[in-house]
PDB file of N, CA and C in Angstrom:
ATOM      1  N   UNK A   1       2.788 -13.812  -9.226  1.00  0.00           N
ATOM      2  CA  UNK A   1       2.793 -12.630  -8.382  1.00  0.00           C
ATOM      3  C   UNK A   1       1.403 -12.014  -8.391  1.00  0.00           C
ATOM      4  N   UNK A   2       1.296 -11.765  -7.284  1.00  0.00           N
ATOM      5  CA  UNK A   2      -0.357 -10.711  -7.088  1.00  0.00           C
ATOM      6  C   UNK A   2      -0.236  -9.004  -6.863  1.00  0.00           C
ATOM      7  N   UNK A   3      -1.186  -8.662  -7.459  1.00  0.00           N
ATOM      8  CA  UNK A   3      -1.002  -7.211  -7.397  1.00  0.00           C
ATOM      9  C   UNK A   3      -2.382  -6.517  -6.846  1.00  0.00           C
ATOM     10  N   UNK A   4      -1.896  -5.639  -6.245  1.00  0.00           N
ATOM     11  CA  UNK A   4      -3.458  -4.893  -5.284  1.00  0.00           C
ATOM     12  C   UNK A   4      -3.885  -3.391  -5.715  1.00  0.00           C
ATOM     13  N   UNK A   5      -4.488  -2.922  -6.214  1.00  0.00           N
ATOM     14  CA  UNK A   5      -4.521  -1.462  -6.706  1.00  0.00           C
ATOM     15  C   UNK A   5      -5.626  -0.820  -5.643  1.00  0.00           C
ATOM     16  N   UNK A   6      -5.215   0.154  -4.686  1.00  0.00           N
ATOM     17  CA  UNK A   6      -6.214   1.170  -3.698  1.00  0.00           C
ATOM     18  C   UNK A   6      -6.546   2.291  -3.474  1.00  0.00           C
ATOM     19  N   UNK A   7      -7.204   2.791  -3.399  1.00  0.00           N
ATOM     20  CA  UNK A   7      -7.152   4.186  -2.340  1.00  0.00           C
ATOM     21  C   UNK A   7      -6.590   4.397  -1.234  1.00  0.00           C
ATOM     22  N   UNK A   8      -5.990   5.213  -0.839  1.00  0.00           N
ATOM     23  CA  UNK A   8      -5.322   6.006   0.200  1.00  0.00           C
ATOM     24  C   UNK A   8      -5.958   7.108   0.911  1.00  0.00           C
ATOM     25  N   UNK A   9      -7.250   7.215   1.196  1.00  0.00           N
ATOM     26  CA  UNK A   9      -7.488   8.931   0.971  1.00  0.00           C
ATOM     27  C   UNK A   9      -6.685   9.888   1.952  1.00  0.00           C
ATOM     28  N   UNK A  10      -5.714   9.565   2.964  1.00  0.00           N
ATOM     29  CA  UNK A  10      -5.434  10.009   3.635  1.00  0.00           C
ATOM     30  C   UNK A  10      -3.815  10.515   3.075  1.00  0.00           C
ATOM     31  N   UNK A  11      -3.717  10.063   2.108  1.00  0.00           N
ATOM     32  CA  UNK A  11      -2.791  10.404   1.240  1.00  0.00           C
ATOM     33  C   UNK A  11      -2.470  12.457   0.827  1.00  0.00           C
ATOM     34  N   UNK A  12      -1.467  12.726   1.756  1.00  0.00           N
ATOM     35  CA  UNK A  12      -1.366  14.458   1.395  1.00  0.00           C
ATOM     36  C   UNK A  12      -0.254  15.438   0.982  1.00  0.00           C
ATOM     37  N   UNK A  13       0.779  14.222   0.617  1.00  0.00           N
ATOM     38  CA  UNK A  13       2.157  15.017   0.568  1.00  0.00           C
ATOM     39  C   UNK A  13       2.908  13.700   0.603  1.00  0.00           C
ATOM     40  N   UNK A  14       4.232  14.650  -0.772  1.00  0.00           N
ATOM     41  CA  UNK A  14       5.417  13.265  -0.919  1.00  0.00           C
ATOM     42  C   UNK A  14       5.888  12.819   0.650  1.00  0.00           C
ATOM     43  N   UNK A  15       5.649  13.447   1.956  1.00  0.00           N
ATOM     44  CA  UNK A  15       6.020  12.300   2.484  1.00  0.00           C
ATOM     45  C   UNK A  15       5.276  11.459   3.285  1.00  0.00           C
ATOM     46  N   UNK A  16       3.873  11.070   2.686  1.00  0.00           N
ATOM     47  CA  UNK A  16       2.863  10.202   3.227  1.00  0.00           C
ATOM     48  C   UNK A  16       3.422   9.290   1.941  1.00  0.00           C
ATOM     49  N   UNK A  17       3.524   9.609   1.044  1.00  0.00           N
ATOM     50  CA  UNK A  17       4.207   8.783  -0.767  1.00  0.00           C
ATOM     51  C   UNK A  17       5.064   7.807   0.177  1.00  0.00           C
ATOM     52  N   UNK A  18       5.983   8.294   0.137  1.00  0.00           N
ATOM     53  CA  UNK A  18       7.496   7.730   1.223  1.00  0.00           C
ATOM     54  C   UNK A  18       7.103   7.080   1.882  1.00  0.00           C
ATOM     55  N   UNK A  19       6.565   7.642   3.094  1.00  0.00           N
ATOM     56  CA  UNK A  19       5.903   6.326   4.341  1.00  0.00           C
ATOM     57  C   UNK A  19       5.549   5.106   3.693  1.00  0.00           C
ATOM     58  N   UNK A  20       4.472   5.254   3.092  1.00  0.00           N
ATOM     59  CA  UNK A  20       3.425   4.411   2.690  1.00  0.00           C
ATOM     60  C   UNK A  20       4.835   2.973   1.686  1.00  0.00           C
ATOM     61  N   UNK A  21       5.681   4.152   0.545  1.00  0.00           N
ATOM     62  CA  UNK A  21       6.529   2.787   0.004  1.00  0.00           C
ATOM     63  C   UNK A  21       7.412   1.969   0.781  1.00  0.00           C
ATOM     64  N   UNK A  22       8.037   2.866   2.269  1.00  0.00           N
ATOM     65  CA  UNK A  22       9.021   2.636   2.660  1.00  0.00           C
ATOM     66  C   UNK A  22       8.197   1.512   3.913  1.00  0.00           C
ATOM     67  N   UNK A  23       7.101   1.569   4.244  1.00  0.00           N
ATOM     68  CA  UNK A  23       6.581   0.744   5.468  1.00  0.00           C
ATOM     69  C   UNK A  23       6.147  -0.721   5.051  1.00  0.00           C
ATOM     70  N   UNK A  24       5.553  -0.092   3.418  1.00  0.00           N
ATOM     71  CA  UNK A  24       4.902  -1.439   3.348  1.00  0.00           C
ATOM     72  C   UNK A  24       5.805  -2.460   2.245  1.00  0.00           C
ATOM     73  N   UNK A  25       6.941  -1.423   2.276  1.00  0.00           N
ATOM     74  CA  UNK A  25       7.894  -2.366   1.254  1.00  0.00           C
ATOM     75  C   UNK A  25       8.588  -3.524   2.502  1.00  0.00           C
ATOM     76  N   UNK A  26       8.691  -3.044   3.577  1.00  0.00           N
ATOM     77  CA  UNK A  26       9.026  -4.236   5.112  1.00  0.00           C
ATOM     78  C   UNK A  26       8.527  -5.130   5.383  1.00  0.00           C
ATOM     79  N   UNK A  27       6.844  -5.479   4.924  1.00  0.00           N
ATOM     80  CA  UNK A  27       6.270  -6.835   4.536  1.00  0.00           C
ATOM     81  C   UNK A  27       7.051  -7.632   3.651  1.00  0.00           C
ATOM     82  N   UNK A  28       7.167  -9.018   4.540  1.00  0.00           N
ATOM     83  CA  UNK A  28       7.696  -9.818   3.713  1.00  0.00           C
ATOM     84  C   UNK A  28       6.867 -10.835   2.513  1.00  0.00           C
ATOM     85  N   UNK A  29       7.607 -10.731   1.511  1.00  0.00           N
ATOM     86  CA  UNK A  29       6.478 -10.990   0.189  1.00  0.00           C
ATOM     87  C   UNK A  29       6.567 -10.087  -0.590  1.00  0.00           C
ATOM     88  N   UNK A  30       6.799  -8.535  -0.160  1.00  0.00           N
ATOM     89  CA  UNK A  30       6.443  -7.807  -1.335  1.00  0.00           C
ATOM     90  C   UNK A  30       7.184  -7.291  -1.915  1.00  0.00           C
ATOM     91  N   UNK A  31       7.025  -7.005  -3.329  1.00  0.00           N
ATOM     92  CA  UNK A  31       7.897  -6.773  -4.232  1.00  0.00           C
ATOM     93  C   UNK A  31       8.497  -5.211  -4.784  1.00  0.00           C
ATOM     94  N   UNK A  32       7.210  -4.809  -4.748  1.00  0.00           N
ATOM     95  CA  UNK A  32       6.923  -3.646  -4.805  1.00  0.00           C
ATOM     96  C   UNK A  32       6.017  -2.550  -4.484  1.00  0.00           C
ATOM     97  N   UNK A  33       5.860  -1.097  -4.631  1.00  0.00           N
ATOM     98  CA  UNK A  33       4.800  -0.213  -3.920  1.00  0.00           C
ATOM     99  C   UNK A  33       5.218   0.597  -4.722  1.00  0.00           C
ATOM    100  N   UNK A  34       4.173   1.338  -5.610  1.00  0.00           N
ATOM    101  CA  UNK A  34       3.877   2.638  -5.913  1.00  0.00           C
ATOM    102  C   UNK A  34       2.713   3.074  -5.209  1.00  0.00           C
ATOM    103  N   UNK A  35       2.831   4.723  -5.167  1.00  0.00           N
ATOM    104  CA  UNK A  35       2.242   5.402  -4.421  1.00  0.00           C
ATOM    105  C   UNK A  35       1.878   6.613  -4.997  1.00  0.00           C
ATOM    106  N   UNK A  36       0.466   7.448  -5.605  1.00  0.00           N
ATOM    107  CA  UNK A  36       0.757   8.231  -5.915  1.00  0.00           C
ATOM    108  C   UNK A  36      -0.044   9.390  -5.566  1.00  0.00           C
ATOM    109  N   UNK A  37       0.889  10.438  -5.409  1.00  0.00           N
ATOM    110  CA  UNK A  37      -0.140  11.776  -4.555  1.00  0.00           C
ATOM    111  C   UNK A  37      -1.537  12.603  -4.920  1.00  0.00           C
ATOM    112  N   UNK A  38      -1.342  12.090  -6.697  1.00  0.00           N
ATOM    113  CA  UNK A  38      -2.595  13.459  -7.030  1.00  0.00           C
ATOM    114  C   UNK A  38      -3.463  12.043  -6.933  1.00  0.00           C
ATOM    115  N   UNK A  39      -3.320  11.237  -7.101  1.00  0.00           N
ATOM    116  CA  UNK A  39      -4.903  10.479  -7.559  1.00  0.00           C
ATOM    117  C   UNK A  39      -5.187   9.773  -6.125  1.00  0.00           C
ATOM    118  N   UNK A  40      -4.024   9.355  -5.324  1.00  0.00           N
ATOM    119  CA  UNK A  40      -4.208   8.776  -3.798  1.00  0.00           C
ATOM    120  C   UNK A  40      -4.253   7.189  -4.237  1.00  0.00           C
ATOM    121  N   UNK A  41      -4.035   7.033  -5.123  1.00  0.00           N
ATOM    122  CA  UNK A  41      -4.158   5.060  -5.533  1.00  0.00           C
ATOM    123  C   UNK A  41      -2.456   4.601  -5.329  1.00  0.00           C
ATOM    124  N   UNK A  42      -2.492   3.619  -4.210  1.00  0.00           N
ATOM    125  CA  UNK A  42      -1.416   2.800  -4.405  1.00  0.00           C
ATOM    126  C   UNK A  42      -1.432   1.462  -4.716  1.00  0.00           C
ATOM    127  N   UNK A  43      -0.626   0.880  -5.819  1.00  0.00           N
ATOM    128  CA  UNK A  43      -0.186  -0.373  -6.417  1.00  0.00           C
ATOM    129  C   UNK A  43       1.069  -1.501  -5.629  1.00  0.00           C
ATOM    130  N   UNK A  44       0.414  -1.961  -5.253  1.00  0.00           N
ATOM    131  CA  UNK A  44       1.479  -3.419  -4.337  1.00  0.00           C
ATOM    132  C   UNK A  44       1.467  -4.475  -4.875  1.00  0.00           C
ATOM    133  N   UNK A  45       2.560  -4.939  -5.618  1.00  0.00           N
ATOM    134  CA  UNK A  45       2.968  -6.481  -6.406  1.00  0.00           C
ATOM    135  C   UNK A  45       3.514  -7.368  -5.324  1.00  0.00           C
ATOM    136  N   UNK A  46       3.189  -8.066  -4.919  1.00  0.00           N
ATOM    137  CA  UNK A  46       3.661  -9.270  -3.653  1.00  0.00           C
ATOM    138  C   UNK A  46       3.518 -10.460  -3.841  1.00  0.00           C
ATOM    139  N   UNK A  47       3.959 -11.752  -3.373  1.00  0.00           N
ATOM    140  CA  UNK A  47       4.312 -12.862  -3.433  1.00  0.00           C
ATOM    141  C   UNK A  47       5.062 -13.590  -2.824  1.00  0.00           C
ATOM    142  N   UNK A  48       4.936 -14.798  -2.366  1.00  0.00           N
ATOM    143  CA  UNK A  48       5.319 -15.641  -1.327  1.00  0.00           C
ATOM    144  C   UNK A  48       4.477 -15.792   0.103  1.00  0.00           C
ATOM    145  N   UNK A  49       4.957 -15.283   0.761  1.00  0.00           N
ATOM    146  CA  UNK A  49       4.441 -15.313   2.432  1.00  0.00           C
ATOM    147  C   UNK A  49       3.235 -13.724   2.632  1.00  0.00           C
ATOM    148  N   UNK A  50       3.637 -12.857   1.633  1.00  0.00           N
ATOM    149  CA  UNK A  50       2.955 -11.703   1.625  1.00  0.00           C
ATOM    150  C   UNK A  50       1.046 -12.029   1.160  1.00  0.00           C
ATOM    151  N   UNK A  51       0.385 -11.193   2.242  1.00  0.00           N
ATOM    152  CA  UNK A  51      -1.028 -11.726   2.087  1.00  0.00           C
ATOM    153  C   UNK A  51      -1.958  -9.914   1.650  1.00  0.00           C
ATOM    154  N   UNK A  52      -2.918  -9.986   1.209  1.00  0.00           N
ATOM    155  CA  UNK A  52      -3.294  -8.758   1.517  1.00  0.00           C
ATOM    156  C   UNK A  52      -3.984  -8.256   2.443  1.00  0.00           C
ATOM    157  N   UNK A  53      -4.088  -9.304   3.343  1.00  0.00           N
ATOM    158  CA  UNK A  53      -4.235  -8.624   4.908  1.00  0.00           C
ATOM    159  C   UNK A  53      -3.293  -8.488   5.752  1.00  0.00           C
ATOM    160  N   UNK A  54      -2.046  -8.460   5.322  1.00  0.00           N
ATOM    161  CA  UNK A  54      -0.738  -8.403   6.014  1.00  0.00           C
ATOM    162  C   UNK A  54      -0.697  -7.658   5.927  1.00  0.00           C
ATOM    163  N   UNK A  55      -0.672  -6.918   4.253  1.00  0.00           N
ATOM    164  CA  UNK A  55      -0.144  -5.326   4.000  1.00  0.00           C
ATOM    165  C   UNK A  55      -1.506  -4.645   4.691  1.00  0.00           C
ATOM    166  N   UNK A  56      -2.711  -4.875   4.219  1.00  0.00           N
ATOM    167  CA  UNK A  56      -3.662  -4.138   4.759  1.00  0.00           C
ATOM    168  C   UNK A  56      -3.318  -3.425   6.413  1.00  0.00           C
ATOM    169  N   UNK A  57      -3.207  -4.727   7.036  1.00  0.00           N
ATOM    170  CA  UNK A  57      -2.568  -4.583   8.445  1.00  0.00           C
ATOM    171  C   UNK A  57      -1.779  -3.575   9.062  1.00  0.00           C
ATOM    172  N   UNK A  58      -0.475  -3.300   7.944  1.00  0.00           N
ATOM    173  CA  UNK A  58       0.584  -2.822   8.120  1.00  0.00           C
ATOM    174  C   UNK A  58       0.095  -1.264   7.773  1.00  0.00           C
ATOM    175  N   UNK A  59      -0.865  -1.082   6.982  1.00  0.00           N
ATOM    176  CA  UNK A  59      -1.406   0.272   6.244  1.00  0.00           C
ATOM    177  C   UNK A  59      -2.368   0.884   7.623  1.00  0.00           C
ATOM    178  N   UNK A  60      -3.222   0.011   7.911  1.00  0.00           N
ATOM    179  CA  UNK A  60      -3.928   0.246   9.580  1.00  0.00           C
ATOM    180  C   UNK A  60      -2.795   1.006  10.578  1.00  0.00           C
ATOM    181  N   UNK A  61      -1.852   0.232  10.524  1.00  0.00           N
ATOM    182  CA  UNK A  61      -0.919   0.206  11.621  1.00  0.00           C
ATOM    183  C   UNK A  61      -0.514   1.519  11.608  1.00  0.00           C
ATOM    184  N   UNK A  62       0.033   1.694  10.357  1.00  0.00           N
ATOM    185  CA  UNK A  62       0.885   3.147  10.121  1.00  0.00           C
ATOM    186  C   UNK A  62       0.049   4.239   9.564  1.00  0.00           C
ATOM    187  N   UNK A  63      -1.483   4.211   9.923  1.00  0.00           N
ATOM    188  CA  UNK A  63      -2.314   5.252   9.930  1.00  0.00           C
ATOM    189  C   UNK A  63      -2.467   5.691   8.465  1.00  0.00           C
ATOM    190  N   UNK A  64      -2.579   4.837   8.051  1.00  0.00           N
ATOM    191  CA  UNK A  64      -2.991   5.064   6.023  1.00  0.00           C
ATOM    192  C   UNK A  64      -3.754   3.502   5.327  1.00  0.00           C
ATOM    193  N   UNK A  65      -4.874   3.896   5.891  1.00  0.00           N
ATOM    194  CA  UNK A  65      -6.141   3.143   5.693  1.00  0.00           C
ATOM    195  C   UNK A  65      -6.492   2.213   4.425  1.00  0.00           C
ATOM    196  N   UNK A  66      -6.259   1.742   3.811  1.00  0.00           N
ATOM    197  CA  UNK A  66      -7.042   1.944   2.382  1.00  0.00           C
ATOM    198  C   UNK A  66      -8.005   1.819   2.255  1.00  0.00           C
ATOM    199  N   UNK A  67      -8.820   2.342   1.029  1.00  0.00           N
ATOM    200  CA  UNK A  67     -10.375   1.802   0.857  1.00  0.00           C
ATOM    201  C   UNK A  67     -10.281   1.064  -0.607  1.00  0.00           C
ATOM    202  N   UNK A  68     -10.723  -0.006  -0.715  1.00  0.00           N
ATOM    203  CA  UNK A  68     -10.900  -0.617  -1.783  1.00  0.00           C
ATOM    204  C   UNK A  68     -11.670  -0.332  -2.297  1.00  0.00           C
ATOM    205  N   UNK A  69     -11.243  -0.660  -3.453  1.00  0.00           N
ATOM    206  CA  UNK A  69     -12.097  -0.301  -4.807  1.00  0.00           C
ATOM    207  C   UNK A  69     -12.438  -1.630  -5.592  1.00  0.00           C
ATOM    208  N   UNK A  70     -13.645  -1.313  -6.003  1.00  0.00           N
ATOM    209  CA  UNK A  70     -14.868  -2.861  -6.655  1.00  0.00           C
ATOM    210  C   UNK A  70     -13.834  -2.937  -7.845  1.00  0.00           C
ATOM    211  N   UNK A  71     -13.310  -4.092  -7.881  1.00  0.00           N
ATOM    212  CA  UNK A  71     -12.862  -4.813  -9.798  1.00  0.00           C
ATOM    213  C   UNK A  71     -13.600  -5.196 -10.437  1.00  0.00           C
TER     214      UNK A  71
END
């Protein structure tokens, strides 16, 4: 399983939290989504058919950007 850790900055309230678990949990592949409001970093565990330009995609789509961060 692969896991993605990001920024959100557009991140402003539990229900951008919500959106963000509930949209990108509809990619197929993924396992999971945390989301969290004070720091704006969300965590996505995925696998199989799930890519991280799928979810990226899906984050574009539904107007919550991410910005990556250097590992």
């Amino acid at each position: 399983m692969d896991s993605k850790t990001f920024k959100v900055p557009n991140i402003g309230c539990n229900g951008c939290v919500r959106t963000i678990q509930n949209e990108v949990a509809l990619v197929p592949g993924v396992k999971s989504v945390k989301a969290d409001l004070p720091t704006k970093m969300v965590t996505v565990n995925f696998e199989g058919g799930a890519t991280w330009e799928a979810i990226k995609a899906k984050l574009v789509e539904i107007e919550y950007a991410p910005e990556e961060i250097a590992a």
